[in-house]
Protein backbone atom coordinates (compact mmCIF):
# COMPACT_ATOMS: atom_id res chain seq x y z
CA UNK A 1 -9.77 11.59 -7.21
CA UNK A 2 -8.94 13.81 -10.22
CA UNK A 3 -11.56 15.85 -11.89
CA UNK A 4 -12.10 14.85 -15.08
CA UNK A 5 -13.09 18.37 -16.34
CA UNK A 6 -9.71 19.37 -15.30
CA UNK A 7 -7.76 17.41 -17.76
CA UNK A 8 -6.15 19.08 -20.61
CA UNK A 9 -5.47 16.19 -22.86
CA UNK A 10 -3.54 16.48 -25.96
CA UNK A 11 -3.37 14.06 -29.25
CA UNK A 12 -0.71 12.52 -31.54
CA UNK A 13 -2.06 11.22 -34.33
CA UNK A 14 -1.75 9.59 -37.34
CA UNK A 15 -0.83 10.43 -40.75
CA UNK A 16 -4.53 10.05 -41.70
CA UNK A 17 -5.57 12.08 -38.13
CA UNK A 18 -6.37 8.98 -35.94
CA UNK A 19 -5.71 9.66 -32.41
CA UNK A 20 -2.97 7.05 -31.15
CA UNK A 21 -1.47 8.66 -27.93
CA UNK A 22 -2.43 10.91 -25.38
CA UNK A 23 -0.38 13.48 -23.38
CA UNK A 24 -0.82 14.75 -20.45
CA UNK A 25 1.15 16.86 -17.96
CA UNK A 26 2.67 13.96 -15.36
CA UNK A 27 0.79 15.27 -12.10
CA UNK A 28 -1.98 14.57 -14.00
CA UNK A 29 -1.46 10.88 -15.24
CA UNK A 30 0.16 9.87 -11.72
CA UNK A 31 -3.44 10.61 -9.96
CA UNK A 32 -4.72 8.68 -12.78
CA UNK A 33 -2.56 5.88 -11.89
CA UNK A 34 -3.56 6.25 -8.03
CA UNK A 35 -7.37 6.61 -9.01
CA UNK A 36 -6.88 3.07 -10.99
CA UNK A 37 -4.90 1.05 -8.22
CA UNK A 38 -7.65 2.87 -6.07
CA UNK A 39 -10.42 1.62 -7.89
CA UNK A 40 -8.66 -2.49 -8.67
CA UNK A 41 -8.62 -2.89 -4.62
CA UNK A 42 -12.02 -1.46 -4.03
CA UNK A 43 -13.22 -4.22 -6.83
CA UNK A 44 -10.87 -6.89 -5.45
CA UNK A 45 -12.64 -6.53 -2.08
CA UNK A 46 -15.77 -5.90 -2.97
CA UNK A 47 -17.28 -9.45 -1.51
CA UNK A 48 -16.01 -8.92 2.27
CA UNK A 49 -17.74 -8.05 4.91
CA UNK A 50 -17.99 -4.90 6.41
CA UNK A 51 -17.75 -3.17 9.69
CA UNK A 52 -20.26 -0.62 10.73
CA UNK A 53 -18.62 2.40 12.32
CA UNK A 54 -19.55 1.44 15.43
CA UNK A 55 -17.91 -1.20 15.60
CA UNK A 56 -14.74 0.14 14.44
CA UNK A 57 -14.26 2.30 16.90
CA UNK A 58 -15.14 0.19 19.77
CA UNK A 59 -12.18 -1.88 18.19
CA UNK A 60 -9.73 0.96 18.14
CA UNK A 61 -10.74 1.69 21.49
CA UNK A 62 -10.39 -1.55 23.28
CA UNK A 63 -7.05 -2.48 21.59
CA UNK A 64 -6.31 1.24 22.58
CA UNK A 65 -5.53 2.98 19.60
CA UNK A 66 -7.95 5.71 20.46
């Protein structure tokens, strides 16, 4: 997840000195991107159930993963 300190935004604005775009360097906007799509399937699952650790790996190891 990017750290938000670390970006170095920069403006165009308008004639009157609105902002109305943002740069940034691509590296930077692509983890952006990643952190968003990150964030929408978190959300999108948020209501199913879970699986303690535990149980996890006793799945892993009886289908023999691990």
């Amino acid at each position: 997840m990017i750290n938000l300190k670390n970006l170095k935004p920069q403006y165009i604005t308008n004639e009157t000195g609105k902002k109305t775009a943002v740069i940034l360097p691509i590296a930077q906007f692509q983890e952006l991107m990643e952190d968003i799509e990150d964030l929408a399937a978190a959300a999108e699952r948020h209501e199913e159930p879970t699986t303690s650790h535990d149980e996890f790996v006793s799945g892993l190891k009886r289908d023999g993963i691990i």
